[in-house]
N, C-alpha and C. Protein backbone atom coordinates (compact mmCIF):
# COMPACT_ATOMS: atom_id res chain seq x y z
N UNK A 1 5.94 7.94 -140.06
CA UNK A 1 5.26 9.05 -139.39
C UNK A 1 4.73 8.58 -138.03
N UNK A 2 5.02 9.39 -137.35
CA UNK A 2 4.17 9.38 -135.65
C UNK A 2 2.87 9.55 -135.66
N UNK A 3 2.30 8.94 -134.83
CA UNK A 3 0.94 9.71 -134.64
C UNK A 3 0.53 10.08 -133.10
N UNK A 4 0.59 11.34 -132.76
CA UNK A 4 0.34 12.13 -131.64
C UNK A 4 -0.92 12.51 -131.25
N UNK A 5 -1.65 11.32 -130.51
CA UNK A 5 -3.01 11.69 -130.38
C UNK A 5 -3.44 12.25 -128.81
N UNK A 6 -4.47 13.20 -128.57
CA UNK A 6 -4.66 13.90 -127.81
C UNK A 6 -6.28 13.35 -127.45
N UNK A 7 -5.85 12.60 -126.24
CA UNK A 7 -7.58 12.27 -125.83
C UNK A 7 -8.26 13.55 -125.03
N UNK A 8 -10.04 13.68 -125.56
CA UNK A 8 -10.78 14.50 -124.83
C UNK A 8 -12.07 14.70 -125.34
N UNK A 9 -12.65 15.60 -125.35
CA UNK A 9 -14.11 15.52 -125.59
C UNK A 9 -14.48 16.93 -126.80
N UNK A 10 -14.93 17.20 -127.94
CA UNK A 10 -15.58 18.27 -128.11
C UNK A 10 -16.40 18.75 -127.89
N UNK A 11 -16.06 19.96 -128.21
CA UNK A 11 -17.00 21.27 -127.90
C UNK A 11 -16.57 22.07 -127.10
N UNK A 12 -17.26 22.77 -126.82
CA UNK A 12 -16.71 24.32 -126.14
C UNK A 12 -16.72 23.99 -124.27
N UNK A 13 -18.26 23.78 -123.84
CA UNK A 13 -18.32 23.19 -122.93
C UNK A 13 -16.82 22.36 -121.87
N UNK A 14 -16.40 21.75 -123.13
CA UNK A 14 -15.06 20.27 -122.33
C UNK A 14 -13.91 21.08 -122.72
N UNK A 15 -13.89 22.20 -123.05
CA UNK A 15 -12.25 22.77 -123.80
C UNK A 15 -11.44 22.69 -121.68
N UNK A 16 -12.53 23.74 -120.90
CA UNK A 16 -11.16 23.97 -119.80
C UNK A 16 -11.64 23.33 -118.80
N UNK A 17 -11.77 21.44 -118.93
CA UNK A 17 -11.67 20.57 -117.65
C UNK A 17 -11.38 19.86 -118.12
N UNK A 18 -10.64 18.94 -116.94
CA UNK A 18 -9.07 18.04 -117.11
C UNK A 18 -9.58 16.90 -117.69
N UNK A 19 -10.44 16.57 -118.20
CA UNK A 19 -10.43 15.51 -118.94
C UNK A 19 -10.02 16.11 -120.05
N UNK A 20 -10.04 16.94 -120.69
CA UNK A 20 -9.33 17.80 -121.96
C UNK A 20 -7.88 17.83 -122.11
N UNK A 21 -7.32 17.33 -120.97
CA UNK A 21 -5.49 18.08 -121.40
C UNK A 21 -5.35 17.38 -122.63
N UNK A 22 -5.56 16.12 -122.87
CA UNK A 22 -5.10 15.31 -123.77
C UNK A 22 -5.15 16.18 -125.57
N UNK A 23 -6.51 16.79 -125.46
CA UNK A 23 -6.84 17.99 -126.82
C UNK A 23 -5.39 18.86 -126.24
N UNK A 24 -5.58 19.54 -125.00
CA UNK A 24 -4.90 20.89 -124.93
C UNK A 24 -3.04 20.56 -125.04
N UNK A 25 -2.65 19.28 -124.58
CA UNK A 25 -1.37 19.08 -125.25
C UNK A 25 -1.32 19.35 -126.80
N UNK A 26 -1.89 18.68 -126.82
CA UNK A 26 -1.72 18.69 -128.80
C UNK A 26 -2.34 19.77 -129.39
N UNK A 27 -2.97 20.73 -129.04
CA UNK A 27 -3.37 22.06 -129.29
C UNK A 27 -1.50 22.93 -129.40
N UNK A 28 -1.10 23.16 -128.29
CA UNK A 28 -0.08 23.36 -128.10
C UNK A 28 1.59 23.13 -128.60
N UNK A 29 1.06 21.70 -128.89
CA UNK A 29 2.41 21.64 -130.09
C UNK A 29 2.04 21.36 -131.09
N UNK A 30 0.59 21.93 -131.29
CA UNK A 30 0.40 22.45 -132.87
C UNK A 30 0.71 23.70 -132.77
N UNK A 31 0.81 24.58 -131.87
CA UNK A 31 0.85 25.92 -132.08
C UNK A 31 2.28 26.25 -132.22
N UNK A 32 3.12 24.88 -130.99
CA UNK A 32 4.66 25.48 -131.22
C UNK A 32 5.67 25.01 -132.55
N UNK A 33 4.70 24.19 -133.29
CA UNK A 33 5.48 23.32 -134.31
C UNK A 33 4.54 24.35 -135.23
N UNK A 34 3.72 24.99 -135.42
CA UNK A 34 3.11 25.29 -136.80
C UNK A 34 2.56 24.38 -137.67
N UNK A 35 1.51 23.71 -137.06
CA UNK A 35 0.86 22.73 -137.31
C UNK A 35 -0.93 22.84 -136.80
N UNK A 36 -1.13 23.14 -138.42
CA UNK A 36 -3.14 23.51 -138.43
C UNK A 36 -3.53 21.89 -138.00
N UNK A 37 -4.14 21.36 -136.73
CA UNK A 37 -5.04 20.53 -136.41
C UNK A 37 -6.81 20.82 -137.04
N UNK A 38 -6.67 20.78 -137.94
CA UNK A 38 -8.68 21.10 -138.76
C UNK A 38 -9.06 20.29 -139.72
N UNK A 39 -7.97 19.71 -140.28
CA UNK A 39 -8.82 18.58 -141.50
C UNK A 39 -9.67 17.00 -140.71
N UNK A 40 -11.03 17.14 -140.95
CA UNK A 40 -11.47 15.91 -140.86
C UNK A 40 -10.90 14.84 -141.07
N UNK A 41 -10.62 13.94 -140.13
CA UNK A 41 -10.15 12.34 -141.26
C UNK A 41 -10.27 11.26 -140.16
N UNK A 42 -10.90 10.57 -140.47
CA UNK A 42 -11.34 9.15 -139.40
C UNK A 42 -12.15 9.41 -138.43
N UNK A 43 -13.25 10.45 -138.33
CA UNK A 43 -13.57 10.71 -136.88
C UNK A 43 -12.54 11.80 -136.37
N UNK A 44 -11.84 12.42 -136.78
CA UNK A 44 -10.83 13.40 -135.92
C UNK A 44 -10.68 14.40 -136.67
N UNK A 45 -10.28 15.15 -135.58
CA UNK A 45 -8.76 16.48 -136.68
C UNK A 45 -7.49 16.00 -136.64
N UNK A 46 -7.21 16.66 -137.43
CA UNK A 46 -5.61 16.03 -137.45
C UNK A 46 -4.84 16.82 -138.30
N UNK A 47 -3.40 17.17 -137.80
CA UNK A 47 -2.32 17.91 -138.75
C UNK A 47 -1.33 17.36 -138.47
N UNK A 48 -0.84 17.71 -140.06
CA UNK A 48 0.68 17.04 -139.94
C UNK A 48 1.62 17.67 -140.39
N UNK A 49 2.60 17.80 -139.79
CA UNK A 49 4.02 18.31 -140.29
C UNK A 49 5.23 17.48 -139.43
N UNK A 50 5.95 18.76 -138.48
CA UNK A 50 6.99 18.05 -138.01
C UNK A 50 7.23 18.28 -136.91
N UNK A 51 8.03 17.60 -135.69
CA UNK A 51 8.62 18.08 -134.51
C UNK A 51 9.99 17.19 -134.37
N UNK A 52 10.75 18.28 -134.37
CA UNK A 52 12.56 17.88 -134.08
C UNK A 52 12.70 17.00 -135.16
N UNK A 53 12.27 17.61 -136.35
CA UNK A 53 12.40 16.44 -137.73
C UNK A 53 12.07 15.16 -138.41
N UNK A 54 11.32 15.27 -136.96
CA UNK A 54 10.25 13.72 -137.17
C UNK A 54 8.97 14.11 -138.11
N UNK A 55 8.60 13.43 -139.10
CA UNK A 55 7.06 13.87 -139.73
C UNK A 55 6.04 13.05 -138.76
N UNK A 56 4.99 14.28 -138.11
CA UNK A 56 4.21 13.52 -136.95
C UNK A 56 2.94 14.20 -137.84
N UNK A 57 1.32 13.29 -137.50
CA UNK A 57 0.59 13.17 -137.59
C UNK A 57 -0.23 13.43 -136.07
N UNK A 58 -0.89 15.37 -135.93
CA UNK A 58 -1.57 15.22 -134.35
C UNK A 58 -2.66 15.49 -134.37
N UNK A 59 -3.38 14.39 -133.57
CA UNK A 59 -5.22 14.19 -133.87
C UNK A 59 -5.73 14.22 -132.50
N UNK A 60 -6.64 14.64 -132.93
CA UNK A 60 -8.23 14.70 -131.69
C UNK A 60 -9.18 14.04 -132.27
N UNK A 61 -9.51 12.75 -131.52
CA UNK A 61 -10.44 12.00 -131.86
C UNK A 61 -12.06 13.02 -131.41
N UNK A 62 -12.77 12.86 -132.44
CA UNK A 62 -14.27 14.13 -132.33
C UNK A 62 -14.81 13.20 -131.67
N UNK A 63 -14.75 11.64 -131.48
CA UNK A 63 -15.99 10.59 -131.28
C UNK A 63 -16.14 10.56 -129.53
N UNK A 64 -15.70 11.73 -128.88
CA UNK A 64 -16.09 11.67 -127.58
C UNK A 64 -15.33 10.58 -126.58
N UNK A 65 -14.48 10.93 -125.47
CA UNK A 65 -13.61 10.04 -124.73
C UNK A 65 -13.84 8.67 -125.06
N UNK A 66 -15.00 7.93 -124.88
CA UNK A 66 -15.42 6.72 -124.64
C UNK A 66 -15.05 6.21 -125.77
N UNK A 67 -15.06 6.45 -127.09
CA UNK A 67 -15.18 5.50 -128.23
C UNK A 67 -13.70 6.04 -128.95
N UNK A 68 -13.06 6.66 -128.09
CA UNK A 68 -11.24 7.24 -129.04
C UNK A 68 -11.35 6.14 -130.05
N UNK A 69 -11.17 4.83 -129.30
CA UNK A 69 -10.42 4.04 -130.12
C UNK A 69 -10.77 4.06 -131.36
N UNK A 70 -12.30 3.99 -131.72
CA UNK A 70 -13.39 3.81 -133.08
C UNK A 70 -12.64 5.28 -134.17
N UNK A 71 -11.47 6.17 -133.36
CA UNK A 71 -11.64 7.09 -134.51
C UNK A 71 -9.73 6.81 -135.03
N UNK A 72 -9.47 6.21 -134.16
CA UNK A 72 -7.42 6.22 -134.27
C UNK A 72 -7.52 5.13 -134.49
N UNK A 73 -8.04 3.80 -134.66
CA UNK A 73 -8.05 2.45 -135.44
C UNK A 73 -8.01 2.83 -136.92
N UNK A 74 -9.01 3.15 -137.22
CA UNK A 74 -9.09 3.51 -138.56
C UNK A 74 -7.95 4.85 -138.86
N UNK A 75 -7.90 5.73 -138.42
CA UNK A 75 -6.92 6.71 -138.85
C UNK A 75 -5.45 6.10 -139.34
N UNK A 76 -5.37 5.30 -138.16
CA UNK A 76 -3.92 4.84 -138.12
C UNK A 76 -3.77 3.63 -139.61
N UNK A 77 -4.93 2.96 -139.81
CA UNK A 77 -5.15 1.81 -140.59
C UNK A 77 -4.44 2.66 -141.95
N UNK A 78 -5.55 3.86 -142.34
CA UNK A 78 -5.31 4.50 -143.65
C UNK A 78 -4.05 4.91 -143.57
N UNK A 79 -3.50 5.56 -142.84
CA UNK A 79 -2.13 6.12 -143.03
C UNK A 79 -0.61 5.42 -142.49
N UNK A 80 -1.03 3.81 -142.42
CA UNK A 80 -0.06 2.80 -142.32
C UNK A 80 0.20 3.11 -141.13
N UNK A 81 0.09 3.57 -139.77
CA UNK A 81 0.80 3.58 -138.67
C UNK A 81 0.47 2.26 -137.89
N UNK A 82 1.02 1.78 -136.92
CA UNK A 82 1.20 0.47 -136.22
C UNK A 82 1.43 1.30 -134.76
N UNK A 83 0.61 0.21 -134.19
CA UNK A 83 1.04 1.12 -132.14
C UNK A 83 2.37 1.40 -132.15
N UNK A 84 3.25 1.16 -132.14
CA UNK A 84 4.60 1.73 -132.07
C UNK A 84 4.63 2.65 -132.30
N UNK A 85 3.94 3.80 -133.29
CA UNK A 85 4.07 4.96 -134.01
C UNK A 85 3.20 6.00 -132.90
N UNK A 86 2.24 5.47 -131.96
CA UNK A 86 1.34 6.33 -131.41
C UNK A 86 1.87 6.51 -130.17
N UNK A 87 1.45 7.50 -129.76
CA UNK A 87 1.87 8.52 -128.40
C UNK A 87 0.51 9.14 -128.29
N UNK A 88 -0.09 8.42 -127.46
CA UNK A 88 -1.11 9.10 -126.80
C UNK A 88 -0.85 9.81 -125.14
N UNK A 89 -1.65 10.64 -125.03
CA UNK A 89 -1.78 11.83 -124.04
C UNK A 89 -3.39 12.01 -123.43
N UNK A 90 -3.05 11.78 -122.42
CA UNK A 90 -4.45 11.60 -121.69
C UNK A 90 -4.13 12.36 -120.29
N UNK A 91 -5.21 12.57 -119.53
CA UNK A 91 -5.43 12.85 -118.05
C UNK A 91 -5.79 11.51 -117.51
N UNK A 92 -5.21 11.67 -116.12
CA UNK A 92 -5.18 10.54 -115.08
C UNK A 92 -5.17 10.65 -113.67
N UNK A 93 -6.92 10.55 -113.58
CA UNK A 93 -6.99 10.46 -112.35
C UNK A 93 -6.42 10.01 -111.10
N UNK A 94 -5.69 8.77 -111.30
CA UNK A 94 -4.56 8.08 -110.16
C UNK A 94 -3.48 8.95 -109.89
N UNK A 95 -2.92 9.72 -111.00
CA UNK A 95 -2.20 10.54 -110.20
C UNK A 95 -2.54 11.92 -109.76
N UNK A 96 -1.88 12.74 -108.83
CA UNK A 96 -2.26 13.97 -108.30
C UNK A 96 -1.98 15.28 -109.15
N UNK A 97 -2.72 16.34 -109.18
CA UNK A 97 -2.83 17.10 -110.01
C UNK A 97 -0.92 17.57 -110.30
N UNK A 98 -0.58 17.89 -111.30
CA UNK A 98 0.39 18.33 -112.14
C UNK A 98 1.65 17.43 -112.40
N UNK A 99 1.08 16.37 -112.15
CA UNK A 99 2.35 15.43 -111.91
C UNK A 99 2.35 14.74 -113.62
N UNK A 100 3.18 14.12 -113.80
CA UNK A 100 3.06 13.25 -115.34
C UNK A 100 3.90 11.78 -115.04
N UNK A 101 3.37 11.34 -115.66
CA UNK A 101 4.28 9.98 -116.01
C UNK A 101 4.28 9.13 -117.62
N UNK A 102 5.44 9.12 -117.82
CA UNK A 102 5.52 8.52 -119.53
C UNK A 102 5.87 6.88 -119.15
N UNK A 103 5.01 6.25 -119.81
CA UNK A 103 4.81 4.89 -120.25
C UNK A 103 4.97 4.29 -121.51
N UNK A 104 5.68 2.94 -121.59
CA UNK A 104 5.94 2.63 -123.00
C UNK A 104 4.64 1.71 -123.05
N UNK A 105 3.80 1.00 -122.40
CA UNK A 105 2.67 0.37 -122.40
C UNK A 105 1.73 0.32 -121.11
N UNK A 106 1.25 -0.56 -121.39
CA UNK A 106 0.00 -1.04 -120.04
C UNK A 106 -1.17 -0.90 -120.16
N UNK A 107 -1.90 -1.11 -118.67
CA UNK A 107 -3.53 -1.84 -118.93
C UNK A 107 -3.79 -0.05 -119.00
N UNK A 108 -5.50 -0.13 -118.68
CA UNK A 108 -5.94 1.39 -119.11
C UNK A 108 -5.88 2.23 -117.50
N UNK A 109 -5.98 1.41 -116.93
CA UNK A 109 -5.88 1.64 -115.29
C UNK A 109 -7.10 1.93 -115.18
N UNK A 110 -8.57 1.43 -115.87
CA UNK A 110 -9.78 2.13 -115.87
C UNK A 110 -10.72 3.49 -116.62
N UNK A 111 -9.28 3.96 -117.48
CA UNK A 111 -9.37 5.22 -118.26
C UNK A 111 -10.07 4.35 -119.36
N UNK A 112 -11.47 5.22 -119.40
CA UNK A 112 -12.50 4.58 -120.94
C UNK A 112 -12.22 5.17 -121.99
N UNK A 113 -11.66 6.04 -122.40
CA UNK A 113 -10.73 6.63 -123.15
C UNK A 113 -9.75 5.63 -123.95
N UNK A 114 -8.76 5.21 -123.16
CA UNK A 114 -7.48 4.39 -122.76
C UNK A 114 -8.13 3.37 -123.56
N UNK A 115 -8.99 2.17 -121.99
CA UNK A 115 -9.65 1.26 -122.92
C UNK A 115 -10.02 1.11 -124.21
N UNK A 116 -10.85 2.21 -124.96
CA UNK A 116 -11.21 2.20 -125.86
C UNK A 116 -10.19 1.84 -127.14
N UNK A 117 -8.87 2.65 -127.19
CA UNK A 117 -7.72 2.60 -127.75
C UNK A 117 -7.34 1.17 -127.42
N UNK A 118 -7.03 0.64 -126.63
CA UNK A 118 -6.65 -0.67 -126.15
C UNK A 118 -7.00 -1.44 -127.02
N UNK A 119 -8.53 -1.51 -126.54
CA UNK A 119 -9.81 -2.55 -127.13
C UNK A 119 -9.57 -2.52 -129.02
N UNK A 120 -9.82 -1.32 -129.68
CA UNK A 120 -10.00 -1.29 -131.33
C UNK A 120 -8.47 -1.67 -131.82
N UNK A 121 -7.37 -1.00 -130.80
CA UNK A 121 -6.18 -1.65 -131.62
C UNK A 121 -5.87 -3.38 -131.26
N UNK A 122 -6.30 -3.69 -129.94
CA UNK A 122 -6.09 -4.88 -129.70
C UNK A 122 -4.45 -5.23 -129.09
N UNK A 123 -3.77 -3.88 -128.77
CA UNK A 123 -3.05 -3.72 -128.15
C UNK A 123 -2.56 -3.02 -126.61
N UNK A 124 -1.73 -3.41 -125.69
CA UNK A 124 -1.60 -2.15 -125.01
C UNK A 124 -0.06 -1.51 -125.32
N UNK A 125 0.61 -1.81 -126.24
CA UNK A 125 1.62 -1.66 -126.43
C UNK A 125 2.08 -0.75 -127.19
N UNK A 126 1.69 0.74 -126.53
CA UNK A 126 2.04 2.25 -127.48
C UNK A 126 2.42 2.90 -126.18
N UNK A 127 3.29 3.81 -126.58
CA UNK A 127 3.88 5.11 -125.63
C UNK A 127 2.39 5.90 -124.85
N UNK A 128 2.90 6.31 -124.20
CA UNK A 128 1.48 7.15 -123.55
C UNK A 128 2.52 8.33 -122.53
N UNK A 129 1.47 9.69 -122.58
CA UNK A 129 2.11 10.39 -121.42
C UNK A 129 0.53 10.86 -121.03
N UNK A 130 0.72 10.49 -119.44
CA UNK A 130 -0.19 10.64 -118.60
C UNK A 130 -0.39 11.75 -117.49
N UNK A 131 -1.00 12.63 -117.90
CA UNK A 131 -1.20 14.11 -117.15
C UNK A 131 -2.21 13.55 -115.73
N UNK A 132 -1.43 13.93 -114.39
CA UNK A 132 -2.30 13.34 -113.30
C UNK A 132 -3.46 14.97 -113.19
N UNK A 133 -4.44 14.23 -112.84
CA UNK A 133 -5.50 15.42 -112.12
C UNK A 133 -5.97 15.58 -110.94
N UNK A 134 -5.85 14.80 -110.49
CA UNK A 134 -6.30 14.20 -109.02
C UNK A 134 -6.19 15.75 -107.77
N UNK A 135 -7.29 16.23 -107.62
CA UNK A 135 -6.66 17.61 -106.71
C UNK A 135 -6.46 17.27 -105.15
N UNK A 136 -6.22 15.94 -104.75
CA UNK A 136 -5.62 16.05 -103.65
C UNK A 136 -6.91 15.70 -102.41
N UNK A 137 -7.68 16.03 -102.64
CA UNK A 137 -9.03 16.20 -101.73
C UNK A 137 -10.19 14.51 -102.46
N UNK A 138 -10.80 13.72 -101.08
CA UNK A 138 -11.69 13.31 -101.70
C UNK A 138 -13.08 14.05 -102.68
N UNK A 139 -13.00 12.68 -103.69
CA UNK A 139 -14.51 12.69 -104.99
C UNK A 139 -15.35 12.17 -104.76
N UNK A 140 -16.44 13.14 -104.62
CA UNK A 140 -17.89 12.38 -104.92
C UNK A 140 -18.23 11.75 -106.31
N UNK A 141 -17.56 12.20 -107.37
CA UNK A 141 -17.69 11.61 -108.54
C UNK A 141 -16.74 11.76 -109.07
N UNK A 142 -15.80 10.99 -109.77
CA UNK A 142 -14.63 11.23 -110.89
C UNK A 142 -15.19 12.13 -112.26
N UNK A 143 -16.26 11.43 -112.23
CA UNK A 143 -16.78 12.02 -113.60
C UNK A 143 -17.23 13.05 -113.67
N UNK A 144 -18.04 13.86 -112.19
CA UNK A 144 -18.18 14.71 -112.62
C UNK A 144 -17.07 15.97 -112.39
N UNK A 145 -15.90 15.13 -111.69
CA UNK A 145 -14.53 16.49 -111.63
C UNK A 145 -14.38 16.70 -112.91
N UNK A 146 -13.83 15.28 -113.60
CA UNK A 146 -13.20 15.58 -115.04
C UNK A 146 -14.07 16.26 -115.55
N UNK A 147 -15.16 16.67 -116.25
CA UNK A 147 -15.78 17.54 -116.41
C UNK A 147 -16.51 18.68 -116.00
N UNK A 148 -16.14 18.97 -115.29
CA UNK A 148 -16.34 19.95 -114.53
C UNK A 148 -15.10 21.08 -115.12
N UNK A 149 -15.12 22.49 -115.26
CA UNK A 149 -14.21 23.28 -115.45
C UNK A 149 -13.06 23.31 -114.21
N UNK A 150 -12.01 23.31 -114.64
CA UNK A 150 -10.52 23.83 -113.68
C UNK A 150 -10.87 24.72 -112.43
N UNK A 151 -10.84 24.28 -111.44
CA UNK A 151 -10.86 25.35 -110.10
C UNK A 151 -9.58 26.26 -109.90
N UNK A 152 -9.68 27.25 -109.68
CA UNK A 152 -9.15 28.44 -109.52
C UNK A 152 -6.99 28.33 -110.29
N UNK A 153 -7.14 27.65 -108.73
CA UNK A 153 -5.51 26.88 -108.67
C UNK A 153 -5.28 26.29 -109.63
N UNK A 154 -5.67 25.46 -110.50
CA UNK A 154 -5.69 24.58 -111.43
C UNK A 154 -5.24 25.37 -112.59
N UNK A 155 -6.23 26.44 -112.91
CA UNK A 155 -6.10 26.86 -114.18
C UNK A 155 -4.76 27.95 -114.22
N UNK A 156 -4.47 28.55 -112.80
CA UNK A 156 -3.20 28.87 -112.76
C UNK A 156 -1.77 27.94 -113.21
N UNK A 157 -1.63 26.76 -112.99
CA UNK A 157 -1.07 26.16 -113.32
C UNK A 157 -1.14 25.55 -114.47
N UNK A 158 -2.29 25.73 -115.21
CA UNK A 158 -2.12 25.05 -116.10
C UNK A 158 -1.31 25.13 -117.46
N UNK A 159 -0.69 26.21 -117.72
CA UNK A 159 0.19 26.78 -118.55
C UNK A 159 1.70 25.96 -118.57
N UNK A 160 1.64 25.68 -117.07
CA UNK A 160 2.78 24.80 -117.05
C UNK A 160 2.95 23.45 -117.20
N UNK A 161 1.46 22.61 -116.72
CA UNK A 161 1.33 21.54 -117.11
C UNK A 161 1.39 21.33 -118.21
N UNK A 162 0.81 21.81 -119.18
CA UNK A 162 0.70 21.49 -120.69
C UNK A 162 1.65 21.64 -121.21
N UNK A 163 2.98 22.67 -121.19
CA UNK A 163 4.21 22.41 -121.44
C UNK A 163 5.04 21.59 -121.15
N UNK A 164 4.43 20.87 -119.68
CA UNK A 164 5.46 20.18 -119.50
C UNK A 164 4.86 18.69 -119.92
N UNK A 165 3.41 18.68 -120.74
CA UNK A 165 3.16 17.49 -121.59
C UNK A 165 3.68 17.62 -122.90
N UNK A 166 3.62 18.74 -123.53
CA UNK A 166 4.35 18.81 -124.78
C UNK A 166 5.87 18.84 -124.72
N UNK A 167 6.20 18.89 -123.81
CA UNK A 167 7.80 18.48 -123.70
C UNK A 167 8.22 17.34 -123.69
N UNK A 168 7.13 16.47 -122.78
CA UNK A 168 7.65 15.02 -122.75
C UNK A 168 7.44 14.12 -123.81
N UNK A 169 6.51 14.70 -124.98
CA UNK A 169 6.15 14.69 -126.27
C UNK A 169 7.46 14.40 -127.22
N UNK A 170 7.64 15.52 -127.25
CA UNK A 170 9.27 16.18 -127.88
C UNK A 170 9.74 14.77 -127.43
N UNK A 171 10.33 14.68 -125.98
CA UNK A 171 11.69 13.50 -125.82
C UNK A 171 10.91 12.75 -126.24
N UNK A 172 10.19 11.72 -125.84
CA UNK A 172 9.97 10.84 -126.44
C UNK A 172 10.01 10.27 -127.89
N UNK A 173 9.58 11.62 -128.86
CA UNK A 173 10.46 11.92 -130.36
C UNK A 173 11.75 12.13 -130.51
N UNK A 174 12.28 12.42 -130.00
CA UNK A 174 14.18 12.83 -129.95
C UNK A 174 14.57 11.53 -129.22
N UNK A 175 13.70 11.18 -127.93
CA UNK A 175 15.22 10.32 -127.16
C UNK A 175 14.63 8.77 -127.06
N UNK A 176 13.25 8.66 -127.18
CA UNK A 176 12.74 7.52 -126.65
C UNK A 176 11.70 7.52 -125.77
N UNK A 177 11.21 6.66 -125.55
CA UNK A 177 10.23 6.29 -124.26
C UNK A 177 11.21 6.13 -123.21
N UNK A 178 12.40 4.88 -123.20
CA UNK A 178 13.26 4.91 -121.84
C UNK A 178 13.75 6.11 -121.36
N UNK A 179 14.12 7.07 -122.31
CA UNK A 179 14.92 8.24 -121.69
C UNK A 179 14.28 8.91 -120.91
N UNK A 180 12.89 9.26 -121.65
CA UNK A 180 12.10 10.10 -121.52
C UNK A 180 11.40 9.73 -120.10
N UNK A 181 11.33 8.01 -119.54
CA UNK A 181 10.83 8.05 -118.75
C UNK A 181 11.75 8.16 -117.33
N UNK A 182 13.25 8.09 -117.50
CA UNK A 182 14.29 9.01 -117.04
C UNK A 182 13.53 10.14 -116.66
N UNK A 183 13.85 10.98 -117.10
CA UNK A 183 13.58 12.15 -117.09
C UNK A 183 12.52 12.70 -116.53
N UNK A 184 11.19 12.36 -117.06
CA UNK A 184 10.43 12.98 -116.09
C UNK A 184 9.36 12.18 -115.41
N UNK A 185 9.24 10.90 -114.79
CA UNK A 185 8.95 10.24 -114.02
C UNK A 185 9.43 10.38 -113.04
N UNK A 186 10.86 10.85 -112.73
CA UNK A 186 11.60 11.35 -111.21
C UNK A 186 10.97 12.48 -111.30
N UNK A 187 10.69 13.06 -112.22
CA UNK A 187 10.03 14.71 -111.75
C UNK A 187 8.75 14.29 -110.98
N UNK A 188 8.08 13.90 -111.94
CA UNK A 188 6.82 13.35 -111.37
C UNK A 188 6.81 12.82 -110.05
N UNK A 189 7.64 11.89 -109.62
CA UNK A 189 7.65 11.85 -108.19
C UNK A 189 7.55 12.31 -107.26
N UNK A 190 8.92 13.54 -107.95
CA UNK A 190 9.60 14.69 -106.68
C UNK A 190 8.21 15.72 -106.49
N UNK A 191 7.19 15.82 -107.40
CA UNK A 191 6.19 16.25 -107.24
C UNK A 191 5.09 15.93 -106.58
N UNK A 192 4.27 14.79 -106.67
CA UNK A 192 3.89 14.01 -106.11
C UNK A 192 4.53 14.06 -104.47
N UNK A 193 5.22 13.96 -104.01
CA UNK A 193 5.75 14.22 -102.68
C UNK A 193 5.56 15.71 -102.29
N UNK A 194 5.73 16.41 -103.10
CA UNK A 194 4.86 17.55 -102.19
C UNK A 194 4.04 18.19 -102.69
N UNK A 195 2.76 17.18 -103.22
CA UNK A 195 1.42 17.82 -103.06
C UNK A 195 0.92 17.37 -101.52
């Protein structure tokens, strides 16, 4: 089994700012796979069924960005998964808003989120797809964009971003991390060039 975890924050408050995509991917292909995310287990929600015939496991760590790792160490422990099995989904400030990039590893680039996962598994060596947020304009604070709700433009687009995180989801289940980072890492570029 996979485990498809979605970094972000609860509560109502953090549902529509970009530190959230990581929940709102996996919201989303719970909705397109038919998959209830609500049972408690390790610190998280989590549902499981299937995507493209894979049996995946998709969680939201409840323990708040900073401490992910404290809730998917243990999740993963009970239900035998090993980093290889995880695909995490996060927002990333380094890149510019709507862009993505899929990774088969690496450092956290500063994401305490990231770190956190890093740090409890003691690895950096799991898939990741990385939703950029970055709107283009200097920050007075990172922290307080990411939390901060979606500005206007943002939330227009955001229908598409999140599909096009749950898509890269999908390949990475069907084709791989290499393919996948084929595929839409040149997107990501060609994007990135004209923000």
């Amino acid at each position: 089994m996979l485990l498809v975890a979605g970094l972000g924050n609860p509560g109502g408050e953090y549902f529509n700012t970009p530190h959230n995509l990581g929940f709102r991917v996996v919201d989303l292909l719970a909705e397109q796979h038919g998959i209830r995310v609500s049972r408690p287990d390790s610190k998280a929600l989590i549902g499981v069924g299937e995507i493209g015939g894979q049996p995946v496991c998709l969680a939201q760590p409840q323990t708040y960005m900073n401490l992910s790792g404290t809730s998917l160490k243990p999740l993963m422990e009970k239900h035998a998964m090993t980093a290889r099995d995880l695909i995490l989904i996060y927002d990333e400030l380094a890149l510019p808003w709507g862009s993505l990039r899929v990774r088969p590893n690496g450092s956290s680039a500063g994401h305490n989120g990231v770190e956190s996962v890093i740090d409890s598994l003691g690895t950096q060596d799991f898939a990741r797809v990385r939703l950029g947020v970055h709107p283009g304009i200097s920050l007075q604070s990172g922290k307080d964009y990411l939390l901060a709700p979606f500005k206007r433009s943002q939330a227009k687009e955001l229908d598409e971003v999140l599909g096009r995180g749950a898509d890269a989801v999908r390949s990475i289940i069907a084709e791989g991390v290499g393919k996948s980072m084929t595929k839409y890492n040149r997107r990501a570029q060609g994007s990135t060039e004209e923000a």
